[in-house]
C-alpha atoms as a PDB file:
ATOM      1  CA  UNK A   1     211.988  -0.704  32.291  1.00  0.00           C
ATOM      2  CA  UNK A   2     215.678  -1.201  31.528  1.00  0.00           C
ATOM      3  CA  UNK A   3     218.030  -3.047  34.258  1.00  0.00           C
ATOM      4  CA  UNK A   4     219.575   0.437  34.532  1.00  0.00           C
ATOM      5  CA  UNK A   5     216.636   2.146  35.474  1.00  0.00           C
ATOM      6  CA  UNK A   6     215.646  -0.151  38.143  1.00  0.00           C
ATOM      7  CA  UNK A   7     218.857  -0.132  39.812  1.00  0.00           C
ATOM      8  CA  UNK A   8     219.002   3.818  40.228  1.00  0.00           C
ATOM      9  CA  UNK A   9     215.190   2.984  41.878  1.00  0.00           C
ATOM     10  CA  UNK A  10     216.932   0.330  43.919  1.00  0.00           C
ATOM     11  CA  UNK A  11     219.453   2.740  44.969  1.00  0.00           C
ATOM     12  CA  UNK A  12     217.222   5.995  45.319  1.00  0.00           C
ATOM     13  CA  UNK A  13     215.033   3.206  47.748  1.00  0.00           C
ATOM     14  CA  UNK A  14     218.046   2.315  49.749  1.00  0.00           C
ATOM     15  CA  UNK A  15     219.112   6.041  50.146  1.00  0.00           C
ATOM     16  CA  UNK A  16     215.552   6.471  51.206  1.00  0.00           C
ATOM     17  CA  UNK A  17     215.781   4.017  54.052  1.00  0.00           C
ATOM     18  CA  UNK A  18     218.607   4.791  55.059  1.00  0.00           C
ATOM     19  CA  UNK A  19     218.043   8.164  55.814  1.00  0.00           C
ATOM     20  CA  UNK A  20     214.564   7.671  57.579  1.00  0.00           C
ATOM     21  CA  UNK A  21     216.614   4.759  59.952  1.00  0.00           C
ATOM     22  CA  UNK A  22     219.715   6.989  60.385  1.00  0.00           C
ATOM     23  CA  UNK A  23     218.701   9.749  62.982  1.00  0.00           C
ATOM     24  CA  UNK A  24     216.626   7.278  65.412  1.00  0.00           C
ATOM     25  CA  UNK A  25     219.428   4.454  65.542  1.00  0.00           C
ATOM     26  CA  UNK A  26     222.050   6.991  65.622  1.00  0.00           C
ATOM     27  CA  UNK A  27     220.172   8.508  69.245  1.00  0.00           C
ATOM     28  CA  UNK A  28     219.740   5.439  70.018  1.00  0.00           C
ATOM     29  CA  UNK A  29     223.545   4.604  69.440  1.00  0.00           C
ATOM     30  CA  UNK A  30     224.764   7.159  71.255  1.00  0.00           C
ATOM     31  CA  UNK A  31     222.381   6.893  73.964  1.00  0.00           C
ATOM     32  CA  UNK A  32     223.262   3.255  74.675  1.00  0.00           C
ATOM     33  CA  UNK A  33     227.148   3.805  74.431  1.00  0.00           C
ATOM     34  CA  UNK A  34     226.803   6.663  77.556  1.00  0.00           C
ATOM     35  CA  UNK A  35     224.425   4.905  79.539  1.00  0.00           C
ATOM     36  CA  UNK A  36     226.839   1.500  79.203  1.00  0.00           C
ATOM     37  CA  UNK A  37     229.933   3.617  79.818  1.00  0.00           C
ATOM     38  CA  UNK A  38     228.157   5.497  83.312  1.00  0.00           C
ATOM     39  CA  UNK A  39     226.811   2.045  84.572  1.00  0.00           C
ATOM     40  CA  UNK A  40     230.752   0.110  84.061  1.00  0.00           C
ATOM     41  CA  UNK A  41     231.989   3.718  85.849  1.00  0.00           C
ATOM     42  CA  UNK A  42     229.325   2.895  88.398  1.00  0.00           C
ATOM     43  CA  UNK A  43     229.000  -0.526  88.695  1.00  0.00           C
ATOM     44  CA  UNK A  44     225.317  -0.567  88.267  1.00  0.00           C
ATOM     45  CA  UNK A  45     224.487  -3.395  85.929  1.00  0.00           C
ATOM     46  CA  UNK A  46     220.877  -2.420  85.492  1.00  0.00           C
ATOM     47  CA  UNK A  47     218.994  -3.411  81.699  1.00  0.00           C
ATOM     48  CA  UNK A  48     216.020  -1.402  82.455  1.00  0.00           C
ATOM     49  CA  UNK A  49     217.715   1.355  82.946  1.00  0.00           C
ATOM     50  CA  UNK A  50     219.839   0.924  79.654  1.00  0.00           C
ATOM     51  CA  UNK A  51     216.738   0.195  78.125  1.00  0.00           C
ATOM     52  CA  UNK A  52     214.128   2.946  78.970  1.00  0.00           C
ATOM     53  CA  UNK A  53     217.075   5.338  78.252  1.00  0.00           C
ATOM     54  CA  UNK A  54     217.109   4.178  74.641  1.00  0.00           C
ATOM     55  CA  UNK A  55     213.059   3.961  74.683  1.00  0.00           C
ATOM     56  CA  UNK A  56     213.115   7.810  75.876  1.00  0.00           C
ATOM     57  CA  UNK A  57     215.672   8.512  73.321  1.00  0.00           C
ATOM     58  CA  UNK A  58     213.631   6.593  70.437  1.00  0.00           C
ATOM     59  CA  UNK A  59     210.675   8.582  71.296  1.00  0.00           C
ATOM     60  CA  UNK A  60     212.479  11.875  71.324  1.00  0.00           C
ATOM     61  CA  UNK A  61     214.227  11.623  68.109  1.00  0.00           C
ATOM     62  CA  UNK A  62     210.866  10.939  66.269  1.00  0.00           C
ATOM     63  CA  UNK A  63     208.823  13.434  67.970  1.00  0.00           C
ATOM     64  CA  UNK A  64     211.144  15.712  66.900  1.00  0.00           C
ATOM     65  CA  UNK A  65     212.383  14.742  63.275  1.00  0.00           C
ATOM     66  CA  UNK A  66     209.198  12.746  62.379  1.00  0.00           C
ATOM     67  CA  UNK A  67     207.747  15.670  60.674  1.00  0.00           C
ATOM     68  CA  UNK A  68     210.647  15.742  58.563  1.00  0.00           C
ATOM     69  CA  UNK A  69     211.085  12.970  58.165  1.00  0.00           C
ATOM     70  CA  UNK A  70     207.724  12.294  56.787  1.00  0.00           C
ATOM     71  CA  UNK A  71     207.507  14.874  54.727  1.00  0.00           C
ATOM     72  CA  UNK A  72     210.737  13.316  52.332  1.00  0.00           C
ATOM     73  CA  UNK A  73     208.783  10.147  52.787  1.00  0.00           C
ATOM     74  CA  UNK A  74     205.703  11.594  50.907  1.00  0.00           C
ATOM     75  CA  UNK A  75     207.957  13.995  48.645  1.00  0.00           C
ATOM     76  CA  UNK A  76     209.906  10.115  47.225  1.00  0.00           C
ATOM     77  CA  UNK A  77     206.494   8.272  47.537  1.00  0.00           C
ATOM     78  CA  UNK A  78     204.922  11.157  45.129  1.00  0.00           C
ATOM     79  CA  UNK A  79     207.850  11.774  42.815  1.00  0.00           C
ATOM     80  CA  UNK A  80     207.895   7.933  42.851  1.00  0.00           C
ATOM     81  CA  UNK A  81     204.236   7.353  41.916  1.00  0.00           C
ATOM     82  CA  UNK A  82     204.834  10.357  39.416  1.00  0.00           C
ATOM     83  CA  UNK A  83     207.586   8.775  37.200  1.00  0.00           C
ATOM     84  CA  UNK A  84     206.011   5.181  36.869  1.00  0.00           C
ATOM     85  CA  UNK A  85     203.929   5.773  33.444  1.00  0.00           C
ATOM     86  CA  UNK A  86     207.949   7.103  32.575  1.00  0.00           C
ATOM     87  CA  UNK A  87     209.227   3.990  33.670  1.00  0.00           C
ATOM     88  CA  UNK A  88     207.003   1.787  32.170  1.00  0.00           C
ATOM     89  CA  UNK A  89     205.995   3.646  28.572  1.00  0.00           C
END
Protein backbone atom coordinates (compact mmCIF):
# COMPACT_ATOMS: atom_id res chain seq x y z
CA UNK A 1 0.00 0.00 0.00
CA UNK A 2 1.56 3.31 -1.04
CA UNK A 3 1.38 6.46 1.49
CA UNK A 4 -0.94 7.84 -1.21
CA UNK A 5 -3.33 5.25 -1.11
CA UNK A 6 -3.78 5.23 2.52
CA UNK A 7 -4.36 8.79 2.81
CA UNK A 8 -7.36 8.86 0.20
CA UNK A 9 -8.64 5.77 2.80
CA UNK A 10 -7.89 8.18 5.62
CA UNK A 11 -9.83 10.78 3.95
CA UNK A 12 -12.74 8.60 2.38
CA UNK A 13 -12.91 7.39 6.50
CA UNK A 14 -13.12 10.91 7.71
CA UNK A 15 -15.78 11.86 5.03
CA UNK A 16 -17.48 8.77 6.28
CA UNK A 17 -17.72 9.97 9.84
CA UNK A 18 -18.43 12.93 9.25
CA UNK A 19 -21.40 12.45 7.45
CA UNK A 20 -22.94 9.70 9.80
CA UNK A 21 -22.19 12.51 12.94
CA UNK A 22 -23.46 15.49 10.86
CA UNK A 23 -27.37 15.17 10.81
CA UNK A 24 -27.73 14.06 14.68
CA UNK A 25 -25.35 16.90 16.11
CA UNK A 26 -26.67 19.30 13.70
CA UNK A 27 -30.60 18.53 15.42
CA UNK A 28 -29.09 18.50 18.24
CA UNK A 29 -27.40 21.99 17.54
CA UNK A 30 -30.21 23.58 16.58
CA UNK A 31 -32.35 22.14 19.12
CA UNK A 32 -30.16 23.37 21.98
CA UNK A 33 -29.65 26.97 20.48
CA UNK A 34 -33.87 27.45 20.54
CA UNK A 35 -34.48 25.87 23.68
CA UNK A 36 -31.43 28.23 25.32
CA UNK A 37 -32.75 31.26 23.44
CA UNK A 38 -36.82 30.54 24.79
CA UNK A 39 -35.55 29.81 28.43
CA UNK A 40 -33.12 33.50 28.52
CA UNK A 41 -36.64 35.04 26.79
CA UNK A 42 -38.34 33.32 29.69
CA UNK A 43 -36.24 33.26 32.42
CA UNK A 44 -36.60 29.63 33.07
CA UNK A 45 -33.16 28.27 33.79
CA UNK A 46 -34.21 24.65 33.68
CA UNK A 47 -31.23 21.76 32.39
CA UNK A 48 -33.70 19.06 32.16
CA UNK A 49 -35.64 20.69 30.08
CA UNK A 50 -32.65 21.74 27.73
CA UNK A 51 -31.66 18.36 28.02
CA UNK A 52 -34.64 15.99 27.22
CA UNK A 53 -35.25 18.47 24.32
CA UNK A 54 -31.92 17.46 22.80
CA UNK A 55 -32.56 13.63 23.97
CA UNK A 56 -36.04 13.86 21.96
CA UNK A 57 -34.28 15.48 19.17
CA UNK A 58 -31.32 12.76 19.17
CA UNK A 59 -33.84 10.11 19.02
CA UNK A 60 -35.81 11.67 16.23
CA UNK A 61 -33.07 12.38 13.89
CA UNK A 62 -31.94 8.65 14.01
CA UNK A 63 -35.23 7.10 13.82
CA UNK A 64 -35.64 8.88 10.92
CA UNK A 65 -32.21 9.01 8.96
CA UNK A 66 -30.79 5.80 10.58
CA UNK A 67 -31.90 3.76 7.73
CA UNK A 68 -29.94 5.88 5.59
CA UNK A 69 -27.66 6.31 7.22
CA UNK A 70 -26.86 2.73 7.63
CA UNK A 71 -27.26 1.77 4.49
CA UNK A 72 -23.91 4.20 3.26
CA UNK A 73 -22.39 2.63 6.31
CA UNK A 74 -22.66 -0.94 4.80
CA UNK A 75 -22.33 0.40 1.05
CA UNK A 76 -18.29 2.01 2.44
CA UNK A 77 -17.86 -1.05 4.80
CA UNK A 78 -18.48 -3.42 1.55
CA UNK A 79 -16.75 -1.36 -1.12
CA UNK A 80 -14.10 -1.12 1.66
CA UNK A 81 -13.73 -4.86 2.36
CA UNK A 82 -13.96 -5.19 -1.57
CA UNK A 83 -10.81 -3.16 -2.55
CA UNK A 84 -8.38 -4.59 0.20
CA UNK A 85 -6.79 -7.64 -1.94
CA UNK A 86 -6.36 -4.14 -4.45
CA UNK A 87 -4.73 -2.44 -1.81
CA UNK A 88 -2.57 -4.90 -0.65
CA UNK A 89 -1.54 -7.04 -4.09
Amino acid sequence: MTPETAITEIGRGLQMALMMGAPPLLAVLVVGVVVGIIQAATQINEQTIAFVMKAIALATTLALTGHFLLGKMVAFTTDLFQRIPHMIG
